[in-house]
Protein backbone atom coordinates (compact mmCIF):
# COMPACT_ATOMS: atom_id res chain seq x y z
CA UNK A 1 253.72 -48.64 170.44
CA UNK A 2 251.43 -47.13 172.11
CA UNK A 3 251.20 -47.76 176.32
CA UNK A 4 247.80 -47.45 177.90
CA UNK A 5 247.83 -47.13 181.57
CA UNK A 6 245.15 -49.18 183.79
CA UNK A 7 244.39 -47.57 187.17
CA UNK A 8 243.25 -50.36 189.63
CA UNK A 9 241.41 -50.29 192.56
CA UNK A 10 243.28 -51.54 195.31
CA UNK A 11 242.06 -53.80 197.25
CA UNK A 12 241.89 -52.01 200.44
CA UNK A 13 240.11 -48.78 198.58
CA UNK A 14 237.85 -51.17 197.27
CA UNK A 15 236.89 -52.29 200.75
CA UNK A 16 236.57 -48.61 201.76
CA UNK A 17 233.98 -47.56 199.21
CA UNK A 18 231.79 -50.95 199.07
CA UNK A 19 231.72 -50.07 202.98
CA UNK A 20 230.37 -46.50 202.59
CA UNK A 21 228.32 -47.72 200.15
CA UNK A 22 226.95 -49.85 202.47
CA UNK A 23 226.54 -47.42 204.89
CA UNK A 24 224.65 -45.39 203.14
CA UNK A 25 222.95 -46.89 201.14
CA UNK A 26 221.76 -49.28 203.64
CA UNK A 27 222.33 -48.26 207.31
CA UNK A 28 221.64 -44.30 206.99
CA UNK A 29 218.05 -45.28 205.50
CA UNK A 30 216.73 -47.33 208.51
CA UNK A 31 218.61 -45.23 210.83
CA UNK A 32 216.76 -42.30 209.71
CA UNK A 33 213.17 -44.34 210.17
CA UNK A 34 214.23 -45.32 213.20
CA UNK A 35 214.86 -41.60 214.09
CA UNK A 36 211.87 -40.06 212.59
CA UNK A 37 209.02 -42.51 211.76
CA UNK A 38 209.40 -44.98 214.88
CA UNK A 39 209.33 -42.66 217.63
CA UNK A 40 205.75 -40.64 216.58
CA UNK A 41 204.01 -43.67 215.46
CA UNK A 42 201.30 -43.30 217.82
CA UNK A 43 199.22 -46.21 216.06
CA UNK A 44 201.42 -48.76 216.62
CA UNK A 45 202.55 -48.11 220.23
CA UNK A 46 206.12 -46.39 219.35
CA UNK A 47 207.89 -44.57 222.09
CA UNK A 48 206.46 -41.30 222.11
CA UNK A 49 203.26 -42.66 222.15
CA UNK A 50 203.31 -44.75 225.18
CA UNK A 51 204.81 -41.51 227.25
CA UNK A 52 202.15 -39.34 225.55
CA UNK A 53 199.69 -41.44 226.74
CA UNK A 54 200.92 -42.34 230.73
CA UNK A 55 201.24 -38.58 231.18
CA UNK A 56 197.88 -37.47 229.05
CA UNK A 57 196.02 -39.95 231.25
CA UNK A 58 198.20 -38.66 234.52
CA UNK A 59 197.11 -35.26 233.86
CA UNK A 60 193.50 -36.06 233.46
CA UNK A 61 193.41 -37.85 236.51
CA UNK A 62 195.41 -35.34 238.46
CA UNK A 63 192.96 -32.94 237.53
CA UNK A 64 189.73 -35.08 239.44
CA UNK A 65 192.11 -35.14 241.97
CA UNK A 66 192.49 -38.98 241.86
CA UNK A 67 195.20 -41.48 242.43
CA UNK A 68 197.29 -41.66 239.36
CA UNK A 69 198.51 -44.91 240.63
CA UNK A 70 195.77 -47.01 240.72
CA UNK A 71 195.78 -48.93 237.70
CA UNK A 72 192.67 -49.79 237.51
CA UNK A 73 192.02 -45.71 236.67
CA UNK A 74 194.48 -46.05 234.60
CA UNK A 75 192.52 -48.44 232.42
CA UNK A 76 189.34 -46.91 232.77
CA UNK A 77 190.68 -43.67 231.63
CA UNK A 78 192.21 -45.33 228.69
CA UNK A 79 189.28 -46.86 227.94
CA UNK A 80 187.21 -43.51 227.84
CA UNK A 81 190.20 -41.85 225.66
CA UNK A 82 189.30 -44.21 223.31
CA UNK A 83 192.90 -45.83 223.55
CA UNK A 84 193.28 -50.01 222.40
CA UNK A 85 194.56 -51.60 225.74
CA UNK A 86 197.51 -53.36 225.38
């Protein structure tokens, strides 16, 4: 007779690789956008692009020697940057 041996998956290493699985092939994806794309997506108002812009328009008014906290500056200088108000 010949004895064939079965290796199963427990149940707890089962658990363990559908989580990693999960992980990665789920979580580590949008993490990474979230990381690399978000941040510099100046079109659509992500984080570096709202700094970029309060200290682009802070420097340009700085250097007319005007109050850089009078918004409505502000909005005029966005406006001639070309910038979509928000």
């Amino acid at each position: 007779m010949n004895k064939t041996t079965t290796t199963k998956l427990s149940p707890g290493k089962l658990l363990f690789f559908l989580m990693w699985g999960i992980i990665i092939l789920l979580i580590l994806p949008m993490y990474l956008r979230v990381i690399w794309v978000e941040p510099v997506d100046y079109n659509n108002g992500g984080i570096g692009a709202a700094d970029f812009k309060a200290y682009y328009i802070a420097a340009r008014l700085l250097s007319r020697n005007e109050n850089i906290y009078d918004t409505s500056l502000q909005k005029q200088e966005s406006v001639n940057l070309g910038y979509i108000p928000d």
